[in-house]
PDB file of N, CA and C in Angstrom:
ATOM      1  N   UNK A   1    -301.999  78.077 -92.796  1.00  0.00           N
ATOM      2  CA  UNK A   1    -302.117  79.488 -93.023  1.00  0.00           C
ATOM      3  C   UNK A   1    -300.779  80.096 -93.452  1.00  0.00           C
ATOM      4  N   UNK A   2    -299.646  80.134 -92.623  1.00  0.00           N
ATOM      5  CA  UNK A   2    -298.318  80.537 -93.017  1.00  0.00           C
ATOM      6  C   UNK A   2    -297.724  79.383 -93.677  1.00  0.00           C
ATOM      7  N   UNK A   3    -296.974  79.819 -94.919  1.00  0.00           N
ATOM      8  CA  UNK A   3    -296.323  78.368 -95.276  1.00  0.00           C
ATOM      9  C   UNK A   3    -295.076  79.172 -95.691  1.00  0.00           C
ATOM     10  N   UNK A   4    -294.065  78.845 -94.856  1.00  0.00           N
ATOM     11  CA  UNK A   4    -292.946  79.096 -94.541  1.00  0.00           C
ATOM     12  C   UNK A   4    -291.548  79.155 -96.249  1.00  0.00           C
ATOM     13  N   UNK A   5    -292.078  78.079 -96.877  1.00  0.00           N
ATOM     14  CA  UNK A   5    -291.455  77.796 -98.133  1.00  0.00           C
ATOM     15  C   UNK A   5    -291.536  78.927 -99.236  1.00  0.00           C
ATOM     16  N   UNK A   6    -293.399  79.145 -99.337  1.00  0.00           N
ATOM     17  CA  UNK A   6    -293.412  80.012-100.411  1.00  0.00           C
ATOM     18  C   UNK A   6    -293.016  81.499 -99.685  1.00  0.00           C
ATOM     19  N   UNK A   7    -293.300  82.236 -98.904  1.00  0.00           N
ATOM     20  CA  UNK A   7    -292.901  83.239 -98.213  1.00  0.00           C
ATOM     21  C   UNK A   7    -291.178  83.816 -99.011  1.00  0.00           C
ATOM     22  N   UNK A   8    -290.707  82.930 -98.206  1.00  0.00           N
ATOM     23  CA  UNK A   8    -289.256  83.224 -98.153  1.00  0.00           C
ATOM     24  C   UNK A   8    -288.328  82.560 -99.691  1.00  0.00           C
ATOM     25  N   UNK A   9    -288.719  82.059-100.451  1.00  0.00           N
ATOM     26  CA  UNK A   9    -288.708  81.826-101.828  1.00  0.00           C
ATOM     27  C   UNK A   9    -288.976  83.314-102.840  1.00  0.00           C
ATOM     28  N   UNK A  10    -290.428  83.632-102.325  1.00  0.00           N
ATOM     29  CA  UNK A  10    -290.629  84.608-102.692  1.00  0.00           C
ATOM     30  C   UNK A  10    -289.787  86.413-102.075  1.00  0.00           C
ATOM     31  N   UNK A  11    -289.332  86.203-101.011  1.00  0.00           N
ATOM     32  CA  UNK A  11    -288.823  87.424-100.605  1.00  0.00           C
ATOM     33  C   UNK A  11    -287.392  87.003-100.936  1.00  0.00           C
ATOM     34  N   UNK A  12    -286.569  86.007-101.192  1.00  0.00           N
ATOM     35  CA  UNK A  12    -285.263  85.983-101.761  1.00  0.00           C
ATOM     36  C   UNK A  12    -285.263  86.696-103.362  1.00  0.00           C
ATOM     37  N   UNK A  13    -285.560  86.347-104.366  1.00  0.00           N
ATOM     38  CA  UNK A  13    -285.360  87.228-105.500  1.00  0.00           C
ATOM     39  C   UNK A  13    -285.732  88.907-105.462  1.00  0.00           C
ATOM     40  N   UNK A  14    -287.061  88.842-104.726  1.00  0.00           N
ATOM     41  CA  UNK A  14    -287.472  90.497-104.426  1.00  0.00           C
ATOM     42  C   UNK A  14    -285.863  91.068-104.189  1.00  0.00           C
ATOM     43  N   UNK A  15    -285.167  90.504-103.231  1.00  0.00           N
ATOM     44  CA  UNK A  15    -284.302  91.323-101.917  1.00  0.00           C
ATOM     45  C   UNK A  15    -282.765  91.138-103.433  1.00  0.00           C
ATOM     46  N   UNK A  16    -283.168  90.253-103.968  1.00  0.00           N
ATOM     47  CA  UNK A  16    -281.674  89.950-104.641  1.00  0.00           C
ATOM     48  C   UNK A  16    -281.397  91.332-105.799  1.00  0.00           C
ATOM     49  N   UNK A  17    -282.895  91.401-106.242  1.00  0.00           N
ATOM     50  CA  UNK A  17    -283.387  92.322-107.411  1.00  0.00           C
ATOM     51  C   UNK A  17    -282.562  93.658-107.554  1.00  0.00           C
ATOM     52  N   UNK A  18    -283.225  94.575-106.458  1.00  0.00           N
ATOM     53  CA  UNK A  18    -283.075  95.724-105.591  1.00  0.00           C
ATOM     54  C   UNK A  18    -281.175  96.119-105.795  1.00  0.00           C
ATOM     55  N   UNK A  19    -281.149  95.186-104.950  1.00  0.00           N
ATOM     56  CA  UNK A  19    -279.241  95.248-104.861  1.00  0.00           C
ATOM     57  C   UNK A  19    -278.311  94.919-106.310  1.00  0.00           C
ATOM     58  N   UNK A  20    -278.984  94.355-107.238  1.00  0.00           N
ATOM     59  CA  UNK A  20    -277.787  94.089-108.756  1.00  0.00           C
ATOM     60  C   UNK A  20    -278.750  95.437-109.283  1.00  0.00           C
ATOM     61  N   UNK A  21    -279.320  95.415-109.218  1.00  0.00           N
ATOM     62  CA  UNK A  21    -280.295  96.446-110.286  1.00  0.00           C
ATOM     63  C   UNK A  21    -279.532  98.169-110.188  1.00  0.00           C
ATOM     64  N   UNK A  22    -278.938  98.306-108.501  1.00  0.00           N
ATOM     65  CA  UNK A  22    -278.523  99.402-107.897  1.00  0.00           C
ATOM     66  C   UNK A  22    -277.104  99.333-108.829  1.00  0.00           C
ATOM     67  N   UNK A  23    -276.145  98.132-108.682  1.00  0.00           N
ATOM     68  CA  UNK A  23    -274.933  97.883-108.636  1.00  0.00           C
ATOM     69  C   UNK A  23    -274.770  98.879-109.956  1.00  0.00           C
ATOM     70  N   UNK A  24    -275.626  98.263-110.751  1.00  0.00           N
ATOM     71  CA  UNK A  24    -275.207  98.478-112.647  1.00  0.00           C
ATOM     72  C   UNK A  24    -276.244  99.631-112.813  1.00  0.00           C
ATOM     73  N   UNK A  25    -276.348 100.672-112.329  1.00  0.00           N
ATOM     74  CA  UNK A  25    -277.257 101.741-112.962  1.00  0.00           C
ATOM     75  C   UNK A  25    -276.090 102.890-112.536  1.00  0.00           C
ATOM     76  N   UNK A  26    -275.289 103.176-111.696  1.00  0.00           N
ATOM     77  CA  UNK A  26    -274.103 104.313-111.456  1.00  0.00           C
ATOM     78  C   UNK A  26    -272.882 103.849-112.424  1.00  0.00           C
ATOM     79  N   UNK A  27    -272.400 104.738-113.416  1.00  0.00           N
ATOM     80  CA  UNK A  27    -271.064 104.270-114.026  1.00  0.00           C
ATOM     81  C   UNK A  27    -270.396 104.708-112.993  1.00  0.00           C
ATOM     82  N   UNK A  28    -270.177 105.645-112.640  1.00  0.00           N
ATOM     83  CA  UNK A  28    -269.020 105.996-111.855  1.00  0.00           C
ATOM     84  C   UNK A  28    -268.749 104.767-110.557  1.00  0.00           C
ATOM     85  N   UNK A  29    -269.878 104.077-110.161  1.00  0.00           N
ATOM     86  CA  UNK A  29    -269.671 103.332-109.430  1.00  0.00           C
ATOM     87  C   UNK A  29    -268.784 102.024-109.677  1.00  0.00           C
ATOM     88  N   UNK A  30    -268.780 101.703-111.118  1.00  0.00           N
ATOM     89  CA  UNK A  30    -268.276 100.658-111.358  1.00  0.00           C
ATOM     90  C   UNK A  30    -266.479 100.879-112.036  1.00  0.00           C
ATOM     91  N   UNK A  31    -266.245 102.028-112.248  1.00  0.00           N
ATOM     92  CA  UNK A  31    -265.030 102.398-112.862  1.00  0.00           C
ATOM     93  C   UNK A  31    -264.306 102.329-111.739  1.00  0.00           C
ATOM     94  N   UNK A  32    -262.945 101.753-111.418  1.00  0.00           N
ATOM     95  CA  UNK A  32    -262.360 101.825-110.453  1.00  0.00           C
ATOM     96  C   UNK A  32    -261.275 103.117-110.331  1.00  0.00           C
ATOM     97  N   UNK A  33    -261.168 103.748-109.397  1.00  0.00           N
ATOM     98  CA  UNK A  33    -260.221 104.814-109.258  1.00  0.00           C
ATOM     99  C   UNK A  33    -258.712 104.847-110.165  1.00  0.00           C
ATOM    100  N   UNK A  34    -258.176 105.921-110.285  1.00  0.00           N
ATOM    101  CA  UNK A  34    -256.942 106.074-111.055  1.00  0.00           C
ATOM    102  C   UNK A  34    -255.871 105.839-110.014  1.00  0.00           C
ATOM    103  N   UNK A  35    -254.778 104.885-110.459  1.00  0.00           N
ATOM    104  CA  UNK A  35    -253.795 104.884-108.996  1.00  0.00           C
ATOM    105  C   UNK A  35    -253.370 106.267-108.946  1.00  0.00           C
ATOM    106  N   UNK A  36    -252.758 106.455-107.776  1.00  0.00           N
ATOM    107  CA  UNK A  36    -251.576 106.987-107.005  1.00  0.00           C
ATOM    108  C   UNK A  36    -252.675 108.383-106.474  1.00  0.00           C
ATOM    109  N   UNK A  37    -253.671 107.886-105.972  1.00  0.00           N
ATOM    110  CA  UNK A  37    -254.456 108.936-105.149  1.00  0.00           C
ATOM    111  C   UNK A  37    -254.329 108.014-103.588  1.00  0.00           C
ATOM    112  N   UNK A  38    -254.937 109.139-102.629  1.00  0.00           N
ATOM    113  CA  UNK A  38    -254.127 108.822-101.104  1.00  0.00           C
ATOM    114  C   UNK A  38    -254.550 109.744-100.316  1.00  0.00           C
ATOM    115  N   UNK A  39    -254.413 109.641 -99.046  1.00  0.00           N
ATOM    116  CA  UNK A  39    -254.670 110.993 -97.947  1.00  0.00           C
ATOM    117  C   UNK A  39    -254.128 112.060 -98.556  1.00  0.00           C
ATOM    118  N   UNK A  40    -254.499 113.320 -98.137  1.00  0.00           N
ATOM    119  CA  UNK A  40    -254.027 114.212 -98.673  1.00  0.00           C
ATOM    120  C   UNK A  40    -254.056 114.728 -99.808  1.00  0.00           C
ATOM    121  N   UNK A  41    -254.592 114.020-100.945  1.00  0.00           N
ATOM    122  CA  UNK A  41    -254.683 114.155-102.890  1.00  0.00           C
ATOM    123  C   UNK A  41    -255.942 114.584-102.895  1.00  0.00           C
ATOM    124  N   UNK A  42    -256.628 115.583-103.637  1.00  0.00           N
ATOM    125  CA  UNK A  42    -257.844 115.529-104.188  1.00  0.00           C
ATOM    126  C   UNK A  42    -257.690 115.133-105.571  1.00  0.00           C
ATOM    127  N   UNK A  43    -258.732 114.934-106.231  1.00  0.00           N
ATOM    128  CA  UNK A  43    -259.161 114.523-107.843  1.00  0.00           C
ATOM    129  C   UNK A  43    -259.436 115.410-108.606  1.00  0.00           C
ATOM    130  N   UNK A  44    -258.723 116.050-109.543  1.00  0.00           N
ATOM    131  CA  UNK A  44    -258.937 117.527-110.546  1.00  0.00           C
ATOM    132  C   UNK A  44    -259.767 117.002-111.322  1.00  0.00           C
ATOM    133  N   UNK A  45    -260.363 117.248-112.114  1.00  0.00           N
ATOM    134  CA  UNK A  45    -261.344 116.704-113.490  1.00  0.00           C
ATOM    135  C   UNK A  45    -260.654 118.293-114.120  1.00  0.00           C
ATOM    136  N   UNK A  46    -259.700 117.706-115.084  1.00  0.00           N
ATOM    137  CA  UNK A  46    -258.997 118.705-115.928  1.00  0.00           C
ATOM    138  C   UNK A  46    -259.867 119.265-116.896  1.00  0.00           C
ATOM    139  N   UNK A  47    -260.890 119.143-117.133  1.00  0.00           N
ATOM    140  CA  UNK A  47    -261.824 119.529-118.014  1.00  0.00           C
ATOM    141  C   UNK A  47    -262.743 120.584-117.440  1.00  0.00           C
ATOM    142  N   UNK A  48    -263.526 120.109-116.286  1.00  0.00           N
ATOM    143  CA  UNK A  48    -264.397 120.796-115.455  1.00  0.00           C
ATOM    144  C   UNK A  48    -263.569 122.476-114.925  1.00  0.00           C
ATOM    145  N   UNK A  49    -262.645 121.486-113.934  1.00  0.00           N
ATOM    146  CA  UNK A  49    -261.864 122.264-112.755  1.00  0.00           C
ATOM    147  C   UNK A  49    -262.079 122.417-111.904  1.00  0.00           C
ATOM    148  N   UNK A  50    -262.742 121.033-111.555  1.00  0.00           N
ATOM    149  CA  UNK A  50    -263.782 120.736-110.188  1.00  0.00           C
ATOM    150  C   UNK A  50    -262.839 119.710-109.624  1.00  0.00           C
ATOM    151  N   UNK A  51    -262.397 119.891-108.440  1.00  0.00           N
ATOM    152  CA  UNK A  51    -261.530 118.775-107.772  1.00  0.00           C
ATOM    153  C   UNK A  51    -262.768 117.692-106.808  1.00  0.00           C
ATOM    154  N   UNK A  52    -262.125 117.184-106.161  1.00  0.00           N
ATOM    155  CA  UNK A  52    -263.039 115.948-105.417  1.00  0.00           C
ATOM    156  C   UNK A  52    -262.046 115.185-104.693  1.00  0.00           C
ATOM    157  N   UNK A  53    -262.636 115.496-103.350  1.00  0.00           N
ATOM    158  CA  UNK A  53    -261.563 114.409-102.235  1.00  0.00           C
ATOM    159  C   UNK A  53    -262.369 113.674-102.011  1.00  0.00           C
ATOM    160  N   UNK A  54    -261.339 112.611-100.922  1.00  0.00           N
ATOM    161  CA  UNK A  54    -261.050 111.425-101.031  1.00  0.00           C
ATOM    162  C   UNK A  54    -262.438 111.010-100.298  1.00  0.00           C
ATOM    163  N   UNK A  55    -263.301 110.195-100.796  1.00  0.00           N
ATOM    164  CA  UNK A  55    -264.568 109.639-100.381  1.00  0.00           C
ATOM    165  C   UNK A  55    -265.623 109.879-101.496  1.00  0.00           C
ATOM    166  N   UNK A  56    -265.541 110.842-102.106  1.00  0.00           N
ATOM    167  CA  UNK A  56    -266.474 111.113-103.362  1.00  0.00           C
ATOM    168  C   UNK A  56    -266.552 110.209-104.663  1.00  0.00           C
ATOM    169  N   UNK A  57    -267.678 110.137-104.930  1.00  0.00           N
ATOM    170  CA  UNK A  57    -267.733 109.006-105.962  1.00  0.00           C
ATOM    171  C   UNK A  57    -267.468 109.286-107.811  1.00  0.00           C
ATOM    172  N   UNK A  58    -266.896 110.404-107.150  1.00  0.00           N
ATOM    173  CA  UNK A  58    -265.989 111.173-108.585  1.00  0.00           C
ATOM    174  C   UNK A  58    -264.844 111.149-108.347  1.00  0.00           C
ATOM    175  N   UNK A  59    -264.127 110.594-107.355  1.00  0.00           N
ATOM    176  CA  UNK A  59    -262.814 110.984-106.651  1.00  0.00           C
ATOM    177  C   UNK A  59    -261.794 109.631-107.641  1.00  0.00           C
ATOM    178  N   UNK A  60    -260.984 110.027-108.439  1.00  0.00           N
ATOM    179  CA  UNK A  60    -259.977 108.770-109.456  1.00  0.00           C
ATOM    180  C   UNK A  60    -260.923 108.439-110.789  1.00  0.00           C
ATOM    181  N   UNK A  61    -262.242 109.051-110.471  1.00  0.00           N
ATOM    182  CA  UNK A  61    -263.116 107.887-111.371  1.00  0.00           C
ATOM    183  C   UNK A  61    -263.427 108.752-112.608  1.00  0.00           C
ATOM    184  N   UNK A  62    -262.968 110.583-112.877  1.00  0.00           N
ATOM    185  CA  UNK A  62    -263.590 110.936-114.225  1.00  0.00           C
ATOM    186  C   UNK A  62    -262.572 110.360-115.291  1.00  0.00           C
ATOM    187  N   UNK A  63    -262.744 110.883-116.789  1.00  0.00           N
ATOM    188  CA  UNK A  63    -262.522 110.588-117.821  1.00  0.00           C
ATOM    189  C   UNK A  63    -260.981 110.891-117.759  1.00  0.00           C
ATOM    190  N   UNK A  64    -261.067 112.285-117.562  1.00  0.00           N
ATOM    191  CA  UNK A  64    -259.465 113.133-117.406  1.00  0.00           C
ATOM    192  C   UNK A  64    -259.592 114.008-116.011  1.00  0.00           C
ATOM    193  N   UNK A  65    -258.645 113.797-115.453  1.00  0.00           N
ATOM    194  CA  UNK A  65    -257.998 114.498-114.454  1.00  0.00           C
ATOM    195  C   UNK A  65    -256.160 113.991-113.810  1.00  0.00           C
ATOM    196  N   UNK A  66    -256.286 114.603-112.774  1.00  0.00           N
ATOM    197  CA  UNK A  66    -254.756 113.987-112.435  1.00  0.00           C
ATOM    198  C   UNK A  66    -255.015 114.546-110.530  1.00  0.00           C
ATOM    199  N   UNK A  67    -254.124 113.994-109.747  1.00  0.00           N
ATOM    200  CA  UNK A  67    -254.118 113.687-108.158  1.00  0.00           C
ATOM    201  C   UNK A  67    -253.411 115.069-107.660  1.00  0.00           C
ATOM    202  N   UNK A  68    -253.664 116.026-106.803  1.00  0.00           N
ATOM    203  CA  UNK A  68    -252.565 116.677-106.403  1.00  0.00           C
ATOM    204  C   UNK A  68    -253.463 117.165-105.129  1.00  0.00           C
ATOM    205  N   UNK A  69    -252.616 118.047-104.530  1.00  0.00           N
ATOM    206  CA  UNK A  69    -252.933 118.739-102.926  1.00  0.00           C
ATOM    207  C   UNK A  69    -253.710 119.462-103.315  1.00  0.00           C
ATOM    208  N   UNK A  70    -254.962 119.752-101.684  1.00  0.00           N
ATOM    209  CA  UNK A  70    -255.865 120.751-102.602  1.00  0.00           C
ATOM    210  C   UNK A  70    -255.160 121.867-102.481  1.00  0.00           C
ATOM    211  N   UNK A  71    -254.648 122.350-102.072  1.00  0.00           N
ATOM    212  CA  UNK A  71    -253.728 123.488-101.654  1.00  0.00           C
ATOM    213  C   UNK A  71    -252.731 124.208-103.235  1.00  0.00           C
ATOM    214  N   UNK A  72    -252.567 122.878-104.130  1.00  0.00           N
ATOM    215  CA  UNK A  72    -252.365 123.234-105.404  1.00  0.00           C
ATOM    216  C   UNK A  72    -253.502 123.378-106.223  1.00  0.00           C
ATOM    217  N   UNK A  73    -254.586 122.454-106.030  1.00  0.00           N
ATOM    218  CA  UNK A  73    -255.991 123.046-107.005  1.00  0.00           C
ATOM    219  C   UNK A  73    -256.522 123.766-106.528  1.00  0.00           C
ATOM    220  N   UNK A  74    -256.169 124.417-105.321  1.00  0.00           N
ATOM    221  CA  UNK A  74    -256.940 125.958-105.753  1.00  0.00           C
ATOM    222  C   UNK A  74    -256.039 127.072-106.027  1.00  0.00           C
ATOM    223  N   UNK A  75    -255.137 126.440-106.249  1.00  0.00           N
ATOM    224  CA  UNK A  75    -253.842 127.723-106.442  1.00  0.00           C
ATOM    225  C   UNK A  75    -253.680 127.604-108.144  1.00  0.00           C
ATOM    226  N   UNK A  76    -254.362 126.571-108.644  1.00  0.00           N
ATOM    227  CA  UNK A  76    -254.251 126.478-110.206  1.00  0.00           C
ATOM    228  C   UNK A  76    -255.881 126.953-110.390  1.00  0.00           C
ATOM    229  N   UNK A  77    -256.376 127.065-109.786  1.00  0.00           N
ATOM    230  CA  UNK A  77    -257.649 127.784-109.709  1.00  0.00           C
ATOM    231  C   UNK A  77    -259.097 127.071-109.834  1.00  0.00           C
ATOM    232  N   UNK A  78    -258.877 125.838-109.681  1.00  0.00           N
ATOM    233  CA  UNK A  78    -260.027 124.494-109.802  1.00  0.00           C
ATOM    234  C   UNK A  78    -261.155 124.680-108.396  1.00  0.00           C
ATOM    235  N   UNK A  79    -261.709 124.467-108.099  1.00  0.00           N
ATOM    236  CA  UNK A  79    -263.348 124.457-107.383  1.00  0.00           C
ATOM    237  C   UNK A  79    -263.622 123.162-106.670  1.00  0.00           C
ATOM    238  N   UNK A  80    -263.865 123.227-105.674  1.00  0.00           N
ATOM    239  CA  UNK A  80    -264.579 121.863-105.001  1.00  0.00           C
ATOM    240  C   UNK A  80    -265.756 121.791-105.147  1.00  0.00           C
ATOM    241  N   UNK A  81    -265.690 120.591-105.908  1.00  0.00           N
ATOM    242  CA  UNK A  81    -266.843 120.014-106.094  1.00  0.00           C
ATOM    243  C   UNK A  81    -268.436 119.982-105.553  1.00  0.00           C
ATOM    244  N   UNK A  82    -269.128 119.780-105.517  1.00  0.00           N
ATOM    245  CA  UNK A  82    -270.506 119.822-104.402  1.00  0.00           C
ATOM    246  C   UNK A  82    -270.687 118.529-103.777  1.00  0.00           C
ATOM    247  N   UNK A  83    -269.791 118.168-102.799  1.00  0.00           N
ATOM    248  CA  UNK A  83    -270.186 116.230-102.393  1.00  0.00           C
ATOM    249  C   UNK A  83    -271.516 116.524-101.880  1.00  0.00           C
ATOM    250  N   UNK A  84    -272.604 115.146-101.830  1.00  0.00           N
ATOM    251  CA  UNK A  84    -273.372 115.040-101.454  1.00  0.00           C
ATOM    252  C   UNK A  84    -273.359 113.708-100.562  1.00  0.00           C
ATOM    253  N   UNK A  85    -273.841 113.438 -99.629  1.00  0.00           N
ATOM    254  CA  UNK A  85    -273.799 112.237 -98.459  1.00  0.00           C
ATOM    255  C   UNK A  85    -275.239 111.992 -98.579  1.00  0.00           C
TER     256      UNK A  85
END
């Protein structure tokens, strides 16, 4: 009745699928951050003027921006971002 082989044959590619399929559908996920970001730095997107701290998956990773205190992007007049968890 249970046959142990096909089961778990069959639930290895299902389970493998799911997880590469996720990996490669976010760009931002795969671009690696811009150095010299750190505690304390948020992420400007010089274009927007939307900053992004440190945990956000915009945080080093847009096209153009540059690292500074938020305490200076909002004094240059930039916006925090909307993180979502």
């Amino acid at each position: 009745m249970f046959k142990p082989k096909t089961s778990t044959a069959a639930a290895s590619p299902a389970a493998a699928a799911p997880a590469s399929a996720k990996g490669t559908s976010t760009k931002a996920a795969t671009k690696a951050p811009a150095p010299g970001g750190g505690h304390g730095k948020v992420w400007v997107n010089t274009e927007s003027h939307v900053y992004h701290k440190e945990g956000s998956r915009f945080y080093g990773t847009t096209n153009k921006g540059k690292y500074m205190t938020e305490a200076e992007a909002i004094k240059e007049g930039n916006k925090a971002g909307a993180e979502r968890h």
